[in-house]
N, C-alpha and C. Protein backbone atom coordinates (compact mmCIF):
# COMPACT_ATOMS: atom_id res chain seq x y z
N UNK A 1 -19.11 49.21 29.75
CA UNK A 1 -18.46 49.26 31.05
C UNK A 1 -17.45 50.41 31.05
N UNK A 2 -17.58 51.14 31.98
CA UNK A 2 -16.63 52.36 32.56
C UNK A 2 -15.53 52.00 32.86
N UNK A 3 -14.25 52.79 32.26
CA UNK A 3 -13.21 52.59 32.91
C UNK A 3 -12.82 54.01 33.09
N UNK A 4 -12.22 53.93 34.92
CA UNK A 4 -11.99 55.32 35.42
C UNK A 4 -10.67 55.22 35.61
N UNK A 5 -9.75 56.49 35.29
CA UNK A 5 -8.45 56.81 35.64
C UNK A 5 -8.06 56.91 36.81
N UNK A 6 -7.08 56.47 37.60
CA UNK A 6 -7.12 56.49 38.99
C UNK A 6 -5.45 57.46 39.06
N UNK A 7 -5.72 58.71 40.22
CA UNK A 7 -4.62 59.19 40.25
C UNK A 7 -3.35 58.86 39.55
N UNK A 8 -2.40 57.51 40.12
CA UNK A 8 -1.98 56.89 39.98
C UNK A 8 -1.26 56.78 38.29
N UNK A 9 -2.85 56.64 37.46
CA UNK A 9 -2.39 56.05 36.66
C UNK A 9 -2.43 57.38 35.62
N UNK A 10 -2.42 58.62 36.09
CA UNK A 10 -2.10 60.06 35.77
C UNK A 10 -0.57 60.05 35.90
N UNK A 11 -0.43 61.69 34.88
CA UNK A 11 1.13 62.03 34.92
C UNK A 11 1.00 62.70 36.38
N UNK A 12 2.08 62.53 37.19
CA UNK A 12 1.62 63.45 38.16
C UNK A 12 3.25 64.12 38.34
N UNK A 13 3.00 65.71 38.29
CA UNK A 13 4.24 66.21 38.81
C UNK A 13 4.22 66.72 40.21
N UNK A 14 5.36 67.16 40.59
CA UNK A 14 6.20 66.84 42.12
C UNK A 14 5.89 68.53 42.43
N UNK A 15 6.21 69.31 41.49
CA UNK A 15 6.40 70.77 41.54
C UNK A 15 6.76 71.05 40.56
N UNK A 16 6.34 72.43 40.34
CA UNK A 16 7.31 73.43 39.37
C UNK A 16 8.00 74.57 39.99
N UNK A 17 9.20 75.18 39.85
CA UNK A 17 9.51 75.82 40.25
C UNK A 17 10.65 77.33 39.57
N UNK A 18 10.48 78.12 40.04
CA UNK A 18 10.50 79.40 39.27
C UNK A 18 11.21 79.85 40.35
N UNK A 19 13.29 80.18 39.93
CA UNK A 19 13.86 80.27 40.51
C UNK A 19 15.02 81.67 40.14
N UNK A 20 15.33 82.24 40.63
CA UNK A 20 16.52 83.16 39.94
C UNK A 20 17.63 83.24 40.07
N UNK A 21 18.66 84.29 39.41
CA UNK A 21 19.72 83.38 39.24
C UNK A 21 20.54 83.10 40.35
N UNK A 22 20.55 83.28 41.35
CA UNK A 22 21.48 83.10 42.38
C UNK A 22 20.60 81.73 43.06
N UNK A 23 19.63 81.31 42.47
CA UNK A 23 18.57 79.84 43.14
C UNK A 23 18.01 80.55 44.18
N UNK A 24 17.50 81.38 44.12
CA UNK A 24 15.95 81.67 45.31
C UNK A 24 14.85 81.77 44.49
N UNK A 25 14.19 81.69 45.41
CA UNK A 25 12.59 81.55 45.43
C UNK A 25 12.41 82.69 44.75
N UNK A 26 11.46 82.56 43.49
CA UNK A 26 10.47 83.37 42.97
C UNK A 26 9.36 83.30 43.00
N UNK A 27 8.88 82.14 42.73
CA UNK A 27 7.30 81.17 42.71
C UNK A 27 8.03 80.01 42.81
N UNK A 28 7.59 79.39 43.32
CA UNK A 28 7.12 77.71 43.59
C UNK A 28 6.06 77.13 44.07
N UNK A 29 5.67 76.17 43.58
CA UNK A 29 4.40 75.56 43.90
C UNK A 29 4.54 73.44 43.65
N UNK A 30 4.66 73.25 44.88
CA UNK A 30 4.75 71.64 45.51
C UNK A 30 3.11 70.67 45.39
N UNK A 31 3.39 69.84 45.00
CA UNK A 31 2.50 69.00 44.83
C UNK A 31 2.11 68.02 45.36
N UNK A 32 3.53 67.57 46.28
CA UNK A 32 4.18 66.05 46.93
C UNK A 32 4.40 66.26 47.89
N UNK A 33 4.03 65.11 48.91
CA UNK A 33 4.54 65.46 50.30
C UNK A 33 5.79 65.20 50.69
N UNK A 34 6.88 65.02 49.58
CA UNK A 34 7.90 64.41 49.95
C UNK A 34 9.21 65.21 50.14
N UNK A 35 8.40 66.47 50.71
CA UNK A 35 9.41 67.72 51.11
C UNK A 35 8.27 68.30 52.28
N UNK A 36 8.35 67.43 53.30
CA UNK A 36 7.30 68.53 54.30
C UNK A 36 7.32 69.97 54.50
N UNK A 37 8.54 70.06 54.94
CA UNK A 37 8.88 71.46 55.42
C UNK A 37 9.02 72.40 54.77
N UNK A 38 9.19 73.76 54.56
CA UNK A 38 10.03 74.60 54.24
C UNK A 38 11.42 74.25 54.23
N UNK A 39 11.61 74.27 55.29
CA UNK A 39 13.34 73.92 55.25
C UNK A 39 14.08 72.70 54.34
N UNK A 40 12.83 71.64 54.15
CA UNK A 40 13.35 70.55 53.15
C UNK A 40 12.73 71.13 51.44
N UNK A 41 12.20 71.99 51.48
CA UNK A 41 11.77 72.68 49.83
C UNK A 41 13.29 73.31 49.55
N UNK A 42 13.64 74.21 50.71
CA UNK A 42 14.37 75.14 50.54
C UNK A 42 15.71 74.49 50.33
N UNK A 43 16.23 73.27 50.91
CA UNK A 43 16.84 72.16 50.17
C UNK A 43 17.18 71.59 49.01
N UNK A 44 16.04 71.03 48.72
CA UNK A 44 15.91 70.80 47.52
C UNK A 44 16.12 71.94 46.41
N UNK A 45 15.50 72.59 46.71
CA UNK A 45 15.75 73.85 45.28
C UNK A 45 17.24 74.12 45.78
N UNK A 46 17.48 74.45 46.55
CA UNK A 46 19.23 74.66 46.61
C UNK A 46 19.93 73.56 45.91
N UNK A 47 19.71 72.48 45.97
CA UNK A 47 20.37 71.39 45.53
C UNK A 47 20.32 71.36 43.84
N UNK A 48 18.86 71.38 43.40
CA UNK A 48 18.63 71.18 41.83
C UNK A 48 19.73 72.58 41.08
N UNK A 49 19.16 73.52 41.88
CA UNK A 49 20.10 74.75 41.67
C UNK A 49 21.39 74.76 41.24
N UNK A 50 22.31 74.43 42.37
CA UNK A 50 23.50 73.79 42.43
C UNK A 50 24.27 73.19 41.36
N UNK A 51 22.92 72.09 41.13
CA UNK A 51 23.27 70.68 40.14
C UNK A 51 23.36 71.23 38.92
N UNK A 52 22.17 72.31 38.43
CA UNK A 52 21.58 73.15 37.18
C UNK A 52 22.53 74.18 36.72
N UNK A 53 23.01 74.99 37.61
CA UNK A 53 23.45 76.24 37.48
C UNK A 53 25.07 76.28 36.31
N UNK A 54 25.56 75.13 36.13
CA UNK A 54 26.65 75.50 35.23
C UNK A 54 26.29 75.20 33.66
N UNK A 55 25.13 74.30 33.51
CA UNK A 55 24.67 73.70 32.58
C UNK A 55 24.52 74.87 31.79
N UNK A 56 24.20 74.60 30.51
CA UNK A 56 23.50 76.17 29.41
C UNK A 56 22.25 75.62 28.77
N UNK A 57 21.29 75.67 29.83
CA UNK A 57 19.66 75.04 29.47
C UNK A 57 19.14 76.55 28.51
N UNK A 58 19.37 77.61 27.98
CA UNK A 58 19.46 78.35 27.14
C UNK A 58 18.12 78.40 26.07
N UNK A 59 18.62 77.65 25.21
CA UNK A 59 17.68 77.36 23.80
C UNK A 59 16.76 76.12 23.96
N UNK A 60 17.06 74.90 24.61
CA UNK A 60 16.20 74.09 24.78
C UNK A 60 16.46 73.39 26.44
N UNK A 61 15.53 73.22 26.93
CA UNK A 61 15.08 72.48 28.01
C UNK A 61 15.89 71.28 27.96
N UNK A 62 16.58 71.11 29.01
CA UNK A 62 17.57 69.67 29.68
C UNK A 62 17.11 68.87 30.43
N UNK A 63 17.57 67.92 31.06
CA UNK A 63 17.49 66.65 32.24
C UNK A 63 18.49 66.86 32.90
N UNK A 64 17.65 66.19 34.00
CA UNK A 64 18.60 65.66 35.22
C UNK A 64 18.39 65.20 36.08
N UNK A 65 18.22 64.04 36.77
CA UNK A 65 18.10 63.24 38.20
C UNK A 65 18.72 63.68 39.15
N UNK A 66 17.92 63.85 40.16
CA UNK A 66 18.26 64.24 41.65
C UNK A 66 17.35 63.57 42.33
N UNK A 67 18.03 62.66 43.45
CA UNK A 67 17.14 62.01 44.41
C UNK A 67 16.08 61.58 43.97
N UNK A 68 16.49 60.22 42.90
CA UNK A 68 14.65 59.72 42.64
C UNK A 68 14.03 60.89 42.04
N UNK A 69 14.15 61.37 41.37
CA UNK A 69 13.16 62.82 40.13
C UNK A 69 14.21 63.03 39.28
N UNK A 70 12.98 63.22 38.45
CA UNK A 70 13.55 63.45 37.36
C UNK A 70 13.15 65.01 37.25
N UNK A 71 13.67 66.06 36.42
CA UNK A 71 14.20 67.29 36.72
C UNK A 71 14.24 67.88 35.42
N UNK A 72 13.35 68.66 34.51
CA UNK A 72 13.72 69.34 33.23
C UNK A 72 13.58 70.52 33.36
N UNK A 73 14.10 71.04 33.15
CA UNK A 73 15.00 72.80 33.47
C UNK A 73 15.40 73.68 32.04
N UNK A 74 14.96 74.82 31.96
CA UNK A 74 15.49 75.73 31.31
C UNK A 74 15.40 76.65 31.52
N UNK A 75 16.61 77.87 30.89
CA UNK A 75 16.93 79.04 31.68
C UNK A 75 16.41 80.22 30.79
N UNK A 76 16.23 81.21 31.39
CA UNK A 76 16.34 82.62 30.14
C UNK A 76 16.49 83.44 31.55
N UNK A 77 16.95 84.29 30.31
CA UNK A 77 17.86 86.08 30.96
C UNK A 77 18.19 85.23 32.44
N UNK A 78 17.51 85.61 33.64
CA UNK A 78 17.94 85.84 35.22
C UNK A 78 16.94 84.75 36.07
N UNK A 79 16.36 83.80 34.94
CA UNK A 79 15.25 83.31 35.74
C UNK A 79 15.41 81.52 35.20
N UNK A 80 15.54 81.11 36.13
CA UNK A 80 15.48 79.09 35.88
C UNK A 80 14.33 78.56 36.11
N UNK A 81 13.51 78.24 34.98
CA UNK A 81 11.81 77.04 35.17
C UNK A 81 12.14 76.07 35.61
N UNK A 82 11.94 75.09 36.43
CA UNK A 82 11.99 74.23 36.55
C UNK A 82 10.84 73.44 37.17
N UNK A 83 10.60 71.77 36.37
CA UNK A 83 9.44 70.64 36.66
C UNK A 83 9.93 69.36 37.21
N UNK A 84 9.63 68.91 38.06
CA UNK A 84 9.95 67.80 38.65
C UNK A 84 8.98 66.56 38.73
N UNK A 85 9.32 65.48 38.43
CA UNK A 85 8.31 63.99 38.41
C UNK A 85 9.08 63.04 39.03
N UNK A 86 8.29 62.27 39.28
CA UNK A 86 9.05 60.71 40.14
C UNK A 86 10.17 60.54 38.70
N UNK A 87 11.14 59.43 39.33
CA UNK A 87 11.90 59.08 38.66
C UNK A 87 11.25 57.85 37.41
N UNK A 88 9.63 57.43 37.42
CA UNK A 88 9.06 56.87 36.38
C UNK A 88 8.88 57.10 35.89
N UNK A 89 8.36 58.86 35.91
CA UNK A 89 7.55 59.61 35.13
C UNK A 89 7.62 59.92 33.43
N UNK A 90 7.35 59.94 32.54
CA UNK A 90 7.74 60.15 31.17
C UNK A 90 8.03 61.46 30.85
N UNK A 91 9.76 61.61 30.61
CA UNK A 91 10.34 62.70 30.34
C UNK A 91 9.63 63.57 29.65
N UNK A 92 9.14 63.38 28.03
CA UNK A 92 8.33 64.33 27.28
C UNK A 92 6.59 64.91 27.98
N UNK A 93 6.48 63.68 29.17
CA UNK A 93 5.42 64.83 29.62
C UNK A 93 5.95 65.98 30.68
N UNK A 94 6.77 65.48 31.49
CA UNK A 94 7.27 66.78 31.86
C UNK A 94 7.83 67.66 31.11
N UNK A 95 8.38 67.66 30.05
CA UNK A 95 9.11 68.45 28.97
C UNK A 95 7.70 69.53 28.51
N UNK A 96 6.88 69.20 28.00
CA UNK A 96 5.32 69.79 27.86
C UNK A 96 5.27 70.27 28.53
N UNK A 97 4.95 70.41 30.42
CA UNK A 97 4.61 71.12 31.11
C UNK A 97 5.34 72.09 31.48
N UNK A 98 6.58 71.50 31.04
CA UNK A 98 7.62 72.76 31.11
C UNK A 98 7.55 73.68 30.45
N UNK A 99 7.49 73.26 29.32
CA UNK A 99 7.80 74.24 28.38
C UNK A 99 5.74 75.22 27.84
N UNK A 100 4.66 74.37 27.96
CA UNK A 100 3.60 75.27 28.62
C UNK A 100 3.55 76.17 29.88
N UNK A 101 4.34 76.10 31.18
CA UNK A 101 5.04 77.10 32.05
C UNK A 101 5.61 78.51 31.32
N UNK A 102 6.49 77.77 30.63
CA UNK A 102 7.38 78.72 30.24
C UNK A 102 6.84 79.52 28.88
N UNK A 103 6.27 79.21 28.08
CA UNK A 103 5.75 80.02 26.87
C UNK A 103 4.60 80.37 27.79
N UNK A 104 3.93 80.36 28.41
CA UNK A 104 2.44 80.63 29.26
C UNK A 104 3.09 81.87 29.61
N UNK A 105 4.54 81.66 30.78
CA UNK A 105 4.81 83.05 31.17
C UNK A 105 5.75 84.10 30.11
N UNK A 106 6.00 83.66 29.07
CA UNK A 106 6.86 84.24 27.87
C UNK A 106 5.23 85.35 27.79
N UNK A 107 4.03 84.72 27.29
CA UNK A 107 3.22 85.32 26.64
C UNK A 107 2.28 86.14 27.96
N UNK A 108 2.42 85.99 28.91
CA UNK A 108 1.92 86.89 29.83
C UNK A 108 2.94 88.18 30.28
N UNK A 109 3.95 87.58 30.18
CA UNK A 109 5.45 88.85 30.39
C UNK A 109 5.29 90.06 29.19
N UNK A 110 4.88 89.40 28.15
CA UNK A 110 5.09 90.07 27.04
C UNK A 110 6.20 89.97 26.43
N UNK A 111 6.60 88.74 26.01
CA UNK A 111 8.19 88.52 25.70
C UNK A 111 9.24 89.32 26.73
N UNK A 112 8.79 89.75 27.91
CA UNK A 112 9.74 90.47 28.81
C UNK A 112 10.10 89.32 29.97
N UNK A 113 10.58 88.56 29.82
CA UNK A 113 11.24 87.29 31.00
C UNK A 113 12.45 87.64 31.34
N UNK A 114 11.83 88.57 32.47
CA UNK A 114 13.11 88.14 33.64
C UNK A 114 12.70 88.55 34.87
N UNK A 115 13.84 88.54 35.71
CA UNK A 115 13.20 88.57 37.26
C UNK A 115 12.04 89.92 37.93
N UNK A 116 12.97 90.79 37.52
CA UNK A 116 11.91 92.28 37.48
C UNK A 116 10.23 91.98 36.46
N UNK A 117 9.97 92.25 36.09
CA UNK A 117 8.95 91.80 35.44
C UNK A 117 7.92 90.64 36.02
N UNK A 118 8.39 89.40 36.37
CA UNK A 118 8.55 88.10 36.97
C UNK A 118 8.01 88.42 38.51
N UNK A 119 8.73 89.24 39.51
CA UNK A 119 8.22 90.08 40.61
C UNK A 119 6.93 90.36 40.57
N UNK A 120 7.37 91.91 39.26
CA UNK A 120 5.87 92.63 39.54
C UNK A 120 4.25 91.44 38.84
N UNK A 121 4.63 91.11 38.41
CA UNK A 121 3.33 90.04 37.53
C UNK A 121 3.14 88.75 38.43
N UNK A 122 3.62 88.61 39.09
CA UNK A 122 3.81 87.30 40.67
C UNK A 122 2.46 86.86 40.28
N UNK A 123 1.82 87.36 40.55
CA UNK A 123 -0.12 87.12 40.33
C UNK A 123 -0.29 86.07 39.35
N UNK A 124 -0.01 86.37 38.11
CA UNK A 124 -0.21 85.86 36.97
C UNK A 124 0.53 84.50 36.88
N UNK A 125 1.72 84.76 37.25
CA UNK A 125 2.88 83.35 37.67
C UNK A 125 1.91 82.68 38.23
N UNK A 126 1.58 82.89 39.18
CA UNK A 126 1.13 82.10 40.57
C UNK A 126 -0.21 81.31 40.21
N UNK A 127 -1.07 81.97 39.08
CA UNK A 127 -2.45 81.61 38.37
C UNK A 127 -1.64 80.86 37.20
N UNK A 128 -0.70 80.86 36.94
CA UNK A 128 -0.11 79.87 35.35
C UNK A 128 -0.31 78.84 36.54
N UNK A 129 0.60 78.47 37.41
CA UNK A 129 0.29 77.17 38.15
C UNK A 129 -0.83 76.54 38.31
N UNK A 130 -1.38 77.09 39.04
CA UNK A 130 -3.30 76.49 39.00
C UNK A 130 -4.07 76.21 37.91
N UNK A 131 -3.49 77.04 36.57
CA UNK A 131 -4.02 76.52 35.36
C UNK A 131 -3.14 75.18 34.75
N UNK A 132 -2.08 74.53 34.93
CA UNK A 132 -1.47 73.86 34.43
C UNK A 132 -1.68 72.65 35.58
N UNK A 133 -1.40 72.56 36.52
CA UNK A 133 -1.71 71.62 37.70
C UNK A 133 -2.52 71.68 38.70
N UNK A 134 -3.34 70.90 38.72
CA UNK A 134 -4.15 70.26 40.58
C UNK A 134 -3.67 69.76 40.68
N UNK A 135 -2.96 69.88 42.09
CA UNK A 135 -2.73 68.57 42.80
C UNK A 135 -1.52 67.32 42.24
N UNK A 136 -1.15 67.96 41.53
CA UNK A 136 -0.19 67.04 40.87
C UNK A 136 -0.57 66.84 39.48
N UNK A 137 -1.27 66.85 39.15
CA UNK A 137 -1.76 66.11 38.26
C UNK A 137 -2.32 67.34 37.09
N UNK A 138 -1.74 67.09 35.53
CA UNK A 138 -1.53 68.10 34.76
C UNK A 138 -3.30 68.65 34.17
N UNK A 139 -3.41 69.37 34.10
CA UNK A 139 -5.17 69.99 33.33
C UNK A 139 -4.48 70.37 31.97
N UNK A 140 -3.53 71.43 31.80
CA UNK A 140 -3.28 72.01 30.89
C UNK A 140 -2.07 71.94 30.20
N UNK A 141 -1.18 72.13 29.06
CA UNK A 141 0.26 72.55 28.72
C UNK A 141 0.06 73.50 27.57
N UNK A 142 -1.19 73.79 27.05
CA UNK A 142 -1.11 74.88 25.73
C UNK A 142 -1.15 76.24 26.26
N UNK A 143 -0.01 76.53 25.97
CA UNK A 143 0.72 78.12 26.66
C UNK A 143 -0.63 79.37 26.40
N UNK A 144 -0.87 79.36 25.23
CA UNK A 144 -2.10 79.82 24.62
C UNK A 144 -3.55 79.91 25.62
N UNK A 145 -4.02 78.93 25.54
CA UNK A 145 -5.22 78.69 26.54
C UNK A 145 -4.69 79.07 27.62
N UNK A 146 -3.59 78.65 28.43
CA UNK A 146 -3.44 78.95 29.90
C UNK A 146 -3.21 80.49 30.59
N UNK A 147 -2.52 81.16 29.39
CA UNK A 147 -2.01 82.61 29.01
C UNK A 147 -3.64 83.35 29.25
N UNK A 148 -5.08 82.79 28.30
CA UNK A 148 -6.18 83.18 28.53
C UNK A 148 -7.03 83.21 29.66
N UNK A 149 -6.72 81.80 30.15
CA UNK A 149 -7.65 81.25 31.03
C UNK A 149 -7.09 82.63 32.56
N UNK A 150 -5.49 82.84 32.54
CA UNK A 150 -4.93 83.57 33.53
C UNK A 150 -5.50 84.53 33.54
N UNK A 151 -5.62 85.74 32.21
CA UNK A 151 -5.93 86.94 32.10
C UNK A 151 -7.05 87.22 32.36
N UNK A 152 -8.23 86.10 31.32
CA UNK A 152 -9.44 86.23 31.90
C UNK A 152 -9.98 85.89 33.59
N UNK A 153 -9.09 85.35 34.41
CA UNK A 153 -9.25 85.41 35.97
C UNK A 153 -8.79 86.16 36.56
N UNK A 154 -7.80 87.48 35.78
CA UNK A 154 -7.35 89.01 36.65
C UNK A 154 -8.15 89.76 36.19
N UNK A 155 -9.02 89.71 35.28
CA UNK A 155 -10.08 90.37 34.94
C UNK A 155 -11.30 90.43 35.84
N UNK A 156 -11.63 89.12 36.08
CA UNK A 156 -12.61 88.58 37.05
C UNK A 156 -12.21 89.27 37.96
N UNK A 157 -11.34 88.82 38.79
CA UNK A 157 -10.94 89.22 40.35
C UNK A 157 -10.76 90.94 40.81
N UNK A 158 -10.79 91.46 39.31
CA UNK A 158 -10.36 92.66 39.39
C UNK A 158 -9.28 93.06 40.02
N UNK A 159 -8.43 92.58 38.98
CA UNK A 159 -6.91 92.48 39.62
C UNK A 159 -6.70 93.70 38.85
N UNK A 160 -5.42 94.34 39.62
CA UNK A 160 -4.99 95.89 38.60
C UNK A 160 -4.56 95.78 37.28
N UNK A 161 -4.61 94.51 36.69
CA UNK A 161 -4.08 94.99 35.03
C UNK A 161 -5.13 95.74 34.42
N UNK A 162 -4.63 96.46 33.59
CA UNK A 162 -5.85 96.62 32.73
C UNK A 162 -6.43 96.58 31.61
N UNK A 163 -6.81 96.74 30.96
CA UNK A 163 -7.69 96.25 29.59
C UNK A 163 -6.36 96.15 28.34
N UNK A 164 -5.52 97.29 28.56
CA UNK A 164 -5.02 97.33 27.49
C UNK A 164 -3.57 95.93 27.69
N UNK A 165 -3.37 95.74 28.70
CA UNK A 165 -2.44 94.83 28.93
C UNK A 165 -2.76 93.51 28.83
N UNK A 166 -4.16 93.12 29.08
CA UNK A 166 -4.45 92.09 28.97
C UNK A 166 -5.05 91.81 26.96
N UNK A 167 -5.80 92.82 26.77
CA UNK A 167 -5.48 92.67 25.41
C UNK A 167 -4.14 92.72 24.55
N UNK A 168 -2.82 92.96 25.14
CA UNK A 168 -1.51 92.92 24.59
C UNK A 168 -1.14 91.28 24.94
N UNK A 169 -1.69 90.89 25.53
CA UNK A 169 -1.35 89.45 25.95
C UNK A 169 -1.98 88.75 25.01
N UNK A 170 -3.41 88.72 25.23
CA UNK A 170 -4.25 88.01 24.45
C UNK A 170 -3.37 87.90 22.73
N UNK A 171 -3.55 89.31 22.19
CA UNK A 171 -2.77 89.28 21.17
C UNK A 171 -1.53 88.80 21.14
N UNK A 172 -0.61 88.90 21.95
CA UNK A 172 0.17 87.82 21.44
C UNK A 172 0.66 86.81 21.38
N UNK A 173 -0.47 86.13 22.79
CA UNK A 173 -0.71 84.63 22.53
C UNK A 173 -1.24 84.15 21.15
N UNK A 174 -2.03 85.20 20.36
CA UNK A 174 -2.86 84.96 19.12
C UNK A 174 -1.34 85.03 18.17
N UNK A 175 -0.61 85.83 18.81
CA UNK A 175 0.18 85.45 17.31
C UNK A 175 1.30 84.57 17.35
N UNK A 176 1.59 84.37 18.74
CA UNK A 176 2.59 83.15 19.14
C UNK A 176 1.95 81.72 18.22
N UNK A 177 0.50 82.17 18.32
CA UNK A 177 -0.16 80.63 17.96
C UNK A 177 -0.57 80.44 16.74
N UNK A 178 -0.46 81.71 15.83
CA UNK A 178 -0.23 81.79 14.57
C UNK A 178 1.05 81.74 14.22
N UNK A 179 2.47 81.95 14.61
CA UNK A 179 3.61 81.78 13.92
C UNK A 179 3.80 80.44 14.49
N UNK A 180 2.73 79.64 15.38
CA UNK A 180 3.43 77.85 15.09
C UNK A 180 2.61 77.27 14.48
N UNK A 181 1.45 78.03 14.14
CA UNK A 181 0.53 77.18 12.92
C UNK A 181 1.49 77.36 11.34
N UNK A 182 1.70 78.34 11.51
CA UNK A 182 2.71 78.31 9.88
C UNK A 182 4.09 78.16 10.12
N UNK A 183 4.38 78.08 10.98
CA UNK A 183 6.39 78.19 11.28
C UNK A 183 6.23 76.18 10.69
């Protein structure tokens, strides 16, 4: 007898969101209807912002509740990741998706994370999302694979990177994933 997973009984996140330092919009991508508008997104990220911005999420990824969600956040150079789940949700799986976000775009930047960079590569940001979430609901968190799965779909689309950039990626997703096989 079959037993099928029902939404529900999935991790499901709310959004991720990719913010800079003054809290605007860089990328974001919503999952939940529980921000219809623009004007209530644009809310909310002002608010988490707000809440986030004195903290030193720095070296490792933090918490924080806002309105029913739960909220894990970390910062580098000019740019704030941030993942959001119901307030049931299990912290360490959002912590994973966070932190697959964030090494996904470490290794597509080229260890270059920050807002400039972050701008021009928007594309690639915008394809880490779709590789890590449908619909709420997580596919991926290995920075590695998702880093591939991205490059090999600007390849496809014939997006302007080109060969040599996407092989600078590839490689050093290969060696990101060799210094945590032996680190």
């Amino acid at each position: 007898m079959a037993t099928f997973l029902t939404q529900e009984a999935c991790p499901a996140i709310k959004n991720i969101l990719l913010l800079d330092s003054e809290g605007k919009r860089i990328a974001v991508r919503y999952f939940s209807d529980e921000w219809p508008t623009n004007t209530a997104k644009l809310a909310f990220e002002k608010s988490i912002f707000t809440k986030t911005q004195k903290t030193s999420a720095r070296s490792e990824a933090e918490i924080t509740m806002l309105e029913d969600n739960i909220i894990i956040y970390k910062f580098v150079q000019d740019l704030h990741f941030f993942v959001t789940g119901s307030i049931t949700e299990n912290e360490l799986i959002l912590a994973t998706v966070l932190q697959g976000f964030f090494d996904s775009v470490t290794l597509l930047l080229r260890n270059n994370v920050d807002q400039r960079e972050a701008l021009e590569n928007l594309d690639l940001i915008l394809l880490c999302f779709d590789e890590i979430v449908d619909r709420g609901v997580v596919l991926e968190t290995d920075a590695s694979v998702i880093a591939g799965k991205v490059a090999n779909h600007s390849v496809d689309d014939g997006s302007t990177l080109s060969e040599q950039t996407i092989s600078q990626a590839l490689a050093t997703a290969r060696e990101h994933l060799t210094r945590s096989l032996l680190g």
